[in-house]
C-alpha atoms as a PDB file:
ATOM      1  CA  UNK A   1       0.000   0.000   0.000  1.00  0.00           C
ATOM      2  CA  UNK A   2       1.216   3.501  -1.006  1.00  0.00           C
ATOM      3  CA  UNK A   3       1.550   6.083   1.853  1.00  0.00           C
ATOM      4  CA  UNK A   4       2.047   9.827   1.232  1.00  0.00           C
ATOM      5  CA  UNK A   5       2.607  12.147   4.211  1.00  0.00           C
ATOM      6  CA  UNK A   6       1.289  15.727   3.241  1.00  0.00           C
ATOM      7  CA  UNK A   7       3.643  18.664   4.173  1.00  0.00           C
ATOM      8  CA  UNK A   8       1.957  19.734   7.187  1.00  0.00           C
ATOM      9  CA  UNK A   9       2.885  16.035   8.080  1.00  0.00           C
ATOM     10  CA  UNK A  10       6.619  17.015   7.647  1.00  0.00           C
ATOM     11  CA  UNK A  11       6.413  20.122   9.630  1.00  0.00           C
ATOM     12  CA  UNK A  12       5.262  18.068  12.990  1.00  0.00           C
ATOM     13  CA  UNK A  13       1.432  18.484  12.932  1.00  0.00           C
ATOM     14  CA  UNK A  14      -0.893  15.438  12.346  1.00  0.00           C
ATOM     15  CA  UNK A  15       0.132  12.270  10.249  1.00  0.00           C
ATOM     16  CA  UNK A  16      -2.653  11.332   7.825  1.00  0.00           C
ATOM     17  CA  UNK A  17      -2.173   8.491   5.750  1.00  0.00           C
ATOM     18  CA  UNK A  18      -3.945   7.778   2.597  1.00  0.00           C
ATOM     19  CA  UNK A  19      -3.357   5.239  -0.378  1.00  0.00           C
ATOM     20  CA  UNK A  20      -3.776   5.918  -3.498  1.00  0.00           C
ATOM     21  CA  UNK A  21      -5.994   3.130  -5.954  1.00  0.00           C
ATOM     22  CA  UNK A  22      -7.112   3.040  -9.652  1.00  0.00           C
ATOM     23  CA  UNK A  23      -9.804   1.593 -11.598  1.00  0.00           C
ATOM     24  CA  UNK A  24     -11.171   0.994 -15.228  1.00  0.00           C
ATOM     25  CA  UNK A  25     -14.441   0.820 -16.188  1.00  0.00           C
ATOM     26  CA  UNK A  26     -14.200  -0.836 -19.452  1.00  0.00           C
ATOM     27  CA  UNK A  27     -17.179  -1.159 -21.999  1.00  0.00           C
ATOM     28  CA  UNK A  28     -17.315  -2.583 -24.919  1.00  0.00           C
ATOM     29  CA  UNK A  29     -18.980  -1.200 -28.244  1.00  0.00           C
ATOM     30  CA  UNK A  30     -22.110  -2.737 -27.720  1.00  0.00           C
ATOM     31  CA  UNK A  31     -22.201  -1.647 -24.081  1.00  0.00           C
ATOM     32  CA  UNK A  32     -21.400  -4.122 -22.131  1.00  0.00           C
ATOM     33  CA  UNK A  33     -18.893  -3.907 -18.617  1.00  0.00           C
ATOM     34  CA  UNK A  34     -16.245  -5.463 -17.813  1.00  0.00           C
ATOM     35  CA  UNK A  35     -16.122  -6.820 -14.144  1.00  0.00           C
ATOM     36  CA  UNK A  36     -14.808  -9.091 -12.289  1.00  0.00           C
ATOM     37  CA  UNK A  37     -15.248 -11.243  -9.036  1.00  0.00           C
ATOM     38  CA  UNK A  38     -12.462 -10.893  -6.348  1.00  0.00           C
ATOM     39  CA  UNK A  39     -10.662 -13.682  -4.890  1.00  0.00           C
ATOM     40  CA  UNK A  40     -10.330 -12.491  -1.836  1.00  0.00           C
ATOM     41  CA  UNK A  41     -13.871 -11.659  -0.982  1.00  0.00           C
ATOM     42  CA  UNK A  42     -15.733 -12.663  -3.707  1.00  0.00           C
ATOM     43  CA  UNK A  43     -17.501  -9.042  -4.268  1.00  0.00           C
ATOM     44  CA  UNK A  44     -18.281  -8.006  -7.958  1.00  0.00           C
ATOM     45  CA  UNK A  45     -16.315  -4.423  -8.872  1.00  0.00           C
ATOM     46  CA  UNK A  46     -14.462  -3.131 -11.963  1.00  0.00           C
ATOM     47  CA  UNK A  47     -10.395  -4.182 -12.253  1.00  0.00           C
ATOM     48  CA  UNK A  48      -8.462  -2.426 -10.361  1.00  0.00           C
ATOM     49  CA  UNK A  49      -5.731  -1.717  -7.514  1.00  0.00           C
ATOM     50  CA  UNK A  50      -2.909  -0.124  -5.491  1.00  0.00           C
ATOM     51  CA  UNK A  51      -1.361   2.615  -7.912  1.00  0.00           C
ATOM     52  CA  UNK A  52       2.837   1.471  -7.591  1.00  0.00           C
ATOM     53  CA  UNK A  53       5.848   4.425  -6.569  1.00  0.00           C
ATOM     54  CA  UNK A  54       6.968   5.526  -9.421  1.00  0.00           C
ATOM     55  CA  UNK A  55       3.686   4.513 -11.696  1.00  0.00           C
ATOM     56  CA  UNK A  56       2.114   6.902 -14.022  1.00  0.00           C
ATOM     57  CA  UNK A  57      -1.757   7.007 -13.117  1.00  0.00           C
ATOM     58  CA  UNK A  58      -2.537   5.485 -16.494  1.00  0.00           C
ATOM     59  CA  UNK A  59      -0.033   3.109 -16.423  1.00  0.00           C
ATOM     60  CA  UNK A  60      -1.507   1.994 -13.363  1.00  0.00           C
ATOM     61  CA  UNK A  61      -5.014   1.209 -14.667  1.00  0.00           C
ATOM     62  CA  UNK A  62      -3.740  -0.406 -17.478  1.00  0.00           C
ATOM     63  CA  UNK A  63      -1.684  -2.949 -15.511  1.00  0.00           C
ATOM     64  CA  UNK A  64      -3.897  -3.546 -12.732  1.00  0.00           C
ATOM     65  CA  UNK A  65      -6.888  -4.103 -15.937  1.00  0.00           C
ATOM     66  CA  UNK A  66      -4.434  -6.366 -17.599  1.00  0.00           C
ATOM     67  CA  UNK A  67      -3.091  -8.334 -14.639  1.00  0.00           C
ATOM     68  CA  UNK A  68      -6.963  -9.258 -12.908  1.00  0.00           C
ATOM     69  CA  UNK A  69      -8.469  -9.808 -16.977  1.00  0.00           C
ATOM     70  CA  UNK A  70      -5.959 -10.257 -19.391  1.00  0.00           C
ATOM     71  CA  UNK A  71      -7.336  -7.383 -21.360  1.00  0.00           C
ATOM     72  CA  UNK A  72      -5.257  -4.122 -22.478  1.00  0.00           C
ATOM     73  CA  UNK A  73      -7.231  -1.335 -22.200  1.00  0.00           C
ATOM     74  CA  UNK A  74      -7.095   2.078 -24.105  1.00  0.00           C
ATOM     75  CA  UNK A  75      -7.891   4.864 -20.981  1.00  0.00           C
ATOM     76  CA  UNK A  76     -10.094   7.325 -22.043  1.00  0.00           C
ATOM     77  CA  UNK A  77     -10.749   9.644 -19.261  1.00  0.00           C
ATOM     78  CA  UNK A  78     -11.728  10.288 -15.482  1.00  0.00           C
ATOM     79  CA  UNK A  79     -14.830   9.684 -14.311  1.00  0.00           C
ATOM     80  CA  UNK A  80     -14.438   9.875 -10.615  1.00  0.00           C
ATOM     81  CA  UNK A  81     -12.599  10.394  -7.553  1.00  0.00           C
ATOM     82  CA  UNK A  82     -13.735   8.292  -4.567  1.00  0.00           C
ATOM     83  CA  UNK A  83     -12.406   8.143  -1.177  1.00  0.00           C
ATOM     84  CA  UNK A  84     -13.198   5.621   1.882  1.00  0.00           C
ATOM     85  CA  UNK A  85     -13.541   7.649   4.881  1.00  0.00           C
ATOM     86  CA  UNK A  86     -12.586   5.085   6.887  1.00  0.00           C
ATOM     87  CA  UNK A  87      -9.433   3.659   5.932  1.00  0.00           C
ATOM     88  CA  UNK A  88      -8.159   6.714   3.428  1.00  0.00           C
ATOM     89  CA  UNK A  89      -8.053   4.847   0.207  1.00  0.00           C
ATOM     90  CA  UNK A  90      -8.792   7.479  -2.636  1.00  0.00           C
ATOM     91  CA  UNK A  91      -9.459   5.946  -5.828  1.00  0.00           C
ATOM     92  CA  UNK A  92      -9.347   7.320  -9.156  1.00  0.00           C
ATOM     93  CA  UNK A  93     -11.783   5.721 -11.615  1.00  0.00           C
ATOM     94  CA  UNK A  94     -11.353   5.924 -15.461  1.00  0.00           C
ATOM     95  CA  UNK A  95     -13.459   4.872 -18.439  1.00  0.00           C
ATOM     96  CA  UNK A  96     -11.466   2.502 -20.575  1.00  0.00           C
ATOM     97  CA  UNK A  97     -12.091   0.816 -23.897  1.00  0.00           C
ATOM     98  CA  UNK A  98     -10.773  -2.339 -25.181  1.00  0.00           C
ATOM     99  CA  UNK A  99      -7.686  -2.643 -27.206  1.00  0.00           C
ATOM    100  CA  UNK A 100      -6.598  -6.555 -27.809  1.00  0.00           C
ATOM    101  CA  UNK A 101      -5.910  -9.742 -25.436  1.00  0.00           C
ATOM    102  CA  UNK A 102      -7.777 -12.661 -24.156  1.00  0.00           C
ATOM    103  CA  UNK A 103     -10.102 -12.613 -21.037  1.00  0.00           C
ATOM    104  CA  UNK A 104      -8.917 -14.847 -18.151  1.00  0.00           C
ATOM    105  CA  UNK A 105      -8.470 -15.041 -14.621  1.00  0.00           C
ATOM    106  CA  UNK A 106      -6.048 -14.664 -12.101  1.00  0.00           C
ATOM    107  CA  UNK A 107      -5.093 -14.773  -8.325  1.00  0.00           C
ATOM    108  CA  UNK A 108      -6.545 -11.693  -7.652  1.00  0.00           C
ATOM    109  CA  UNK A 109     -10.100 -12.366  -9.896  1.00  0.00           C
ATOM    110  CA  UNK A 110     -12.131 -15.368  -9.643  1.00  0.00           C
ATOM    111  CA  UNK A 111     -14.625 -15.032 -12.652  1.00  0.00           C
ATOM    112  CA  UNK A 112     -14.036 -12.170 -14.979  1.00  0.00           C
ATOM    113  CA  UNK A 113     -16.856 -11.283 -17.261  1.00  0.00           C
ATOM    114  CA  UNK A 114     -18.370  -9.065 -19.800  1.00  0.00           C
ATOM    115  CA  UNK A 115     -21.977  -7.874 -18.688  1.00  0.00           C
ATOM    116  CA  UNK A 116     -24.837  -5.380 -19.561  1.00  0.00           C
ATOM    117  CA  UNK A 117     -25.118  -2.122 -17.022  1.00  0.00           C
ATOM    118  CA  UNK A 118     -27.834  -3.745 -15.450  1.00  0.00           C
ATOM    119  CA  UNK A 119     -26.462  -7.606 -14.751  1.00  0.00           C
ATOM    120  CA  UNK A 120     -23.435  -5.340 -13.585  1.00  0.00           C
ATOM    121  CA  UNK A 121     -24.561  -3.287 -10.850  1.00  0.00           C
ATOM    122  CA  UNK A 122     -27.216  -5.626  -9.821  1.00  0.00           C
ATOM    123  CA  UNK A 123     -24.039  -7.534  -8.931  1.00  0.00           C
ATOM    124  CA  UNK A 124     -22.417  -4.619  -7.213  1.00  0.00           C
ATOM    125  CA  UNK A 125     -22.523  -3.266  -4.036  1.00  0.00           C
ATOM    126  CA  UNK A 126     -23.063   0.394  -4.073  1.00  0.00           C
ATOM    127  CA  UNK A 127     -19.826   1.832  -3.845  1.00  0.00           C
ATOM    128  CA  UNK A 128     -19.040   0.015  -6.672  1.00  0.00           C
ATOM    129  CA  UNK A 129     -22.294   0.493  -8.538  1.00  0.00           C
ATOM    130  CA  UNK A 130     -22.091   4.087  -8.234  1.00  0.00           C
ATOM    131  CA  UNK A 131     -18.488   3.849 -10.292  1.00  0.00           C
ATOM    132  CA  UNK A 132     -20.007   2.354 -12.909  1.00  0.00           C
ATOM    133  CA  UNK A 133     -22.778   4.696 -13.223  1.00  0.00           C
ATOM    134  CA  UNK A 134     -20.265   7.505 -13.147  1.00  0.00           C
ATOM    135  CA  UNK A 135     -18.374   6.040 -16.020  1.00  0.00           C
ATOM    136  CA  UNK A 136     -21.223   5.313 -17.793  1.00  0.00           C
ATOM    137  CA  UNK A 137     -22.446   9.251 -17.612  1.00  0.00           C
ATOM    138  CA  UNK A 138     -21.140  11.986 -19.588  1.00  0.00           C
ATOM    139  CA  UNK A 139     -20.826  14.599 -17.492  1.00  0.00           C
ATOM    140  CA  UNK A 140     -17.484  16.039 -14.990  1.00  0.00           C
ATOM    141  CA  UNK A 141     -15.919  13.485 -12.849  1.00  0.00           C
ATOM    142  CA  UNK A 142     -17.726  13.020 -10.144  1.00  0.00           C
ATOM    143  CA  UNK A 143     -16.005  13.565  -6.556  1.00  0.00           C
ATOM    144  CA  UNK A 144     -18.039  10.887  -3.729  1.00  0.00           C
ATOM    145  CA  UNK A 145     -16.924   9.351  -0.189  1.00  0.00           C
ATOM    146  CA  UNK A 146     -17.801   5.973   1.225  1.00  0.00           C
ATOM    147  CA  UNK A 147     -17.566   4.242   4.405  1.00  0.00           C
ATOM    148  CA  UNK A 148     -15.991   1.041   2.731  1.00  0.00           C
ATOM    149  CA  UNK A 149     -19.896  -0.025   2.258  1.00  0.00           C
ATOM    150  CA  UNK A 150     -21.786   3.007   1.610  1.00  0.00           C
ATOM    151  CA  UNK A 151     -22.015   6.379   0.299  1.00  0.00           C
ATOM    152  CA  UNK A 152     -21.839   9.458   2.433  1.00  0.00           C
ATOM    153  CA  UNK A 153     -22.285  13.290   2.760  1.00  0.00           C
END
């Protein structure tokens, strides 16, 4: 996990701690999403992961899309900018498009499939539901915060 102190942090005042993730949102030309099932917990969500030191923001969505699917990806743009209250993970969320490879799984994913919006975030819990929405819209990125189950003010 990826730490960053902020400069008040160097200066002696309060340490907060956040990580930084990414995700892609990938659809298809016919519409469908790309998601996958975790390993770990089995909960439905779009690829994605811990951004790496040193890693290029769209570097990092490619590789974590490519490492949990098999699939490169072609990142389009942001579409969001969540952050769990609770344990300071702020993920960025991009809209991706396909670009070549074969679908499969891996240690991290458990079932990876291509589904409409609607078998997709009927699968989701909301946190990740409301990424895929986001993507799915057209307008600004949108900026949320979640309790690592649910959305909040």
């Amino acid at each position: 996990m990826l730490i960053y102190m902020s400069n008040s942090t160097r200066q002696g005042r309060s340490t907060p701690l956040h990580s930084v993730s990414v995700a892609g949102v990938v659809v298809r030309e016919d519409g469908k999403v790309l998601v996958i099932r975790r390993a770990d917990n089995s909960t439905w969500e779009p690829p994605g992961g811990v951004l790496e030191l040193g890693e290029s923001v769209e570097a990092g969505v490619r590789r974590e899309v490519q490492e949990e699917t098999g699939l490169r990806v072609v990142v389009e743009r942001l579409t969001g900018v969540y952050k769990n209250m609770s344990l300071g993970v702020v993920a960025l969320v991009f809209r991706c498009s396909p670009a070549g490879g074969a679908l499969c799984t891996s240690s991290e994913s458990s079932a990876v499939e291509w589904l409409s919006p609607d078998d997709a975030l009927g699968r989701m819990g909301e946190m990740y539901a409301i990424r895929v929405r986001d993507a799915l819209g057209t307008g600004d990125p949108a900026i949320r915060a979640h309790d690592g189950r649910q959305l909040v003010a």
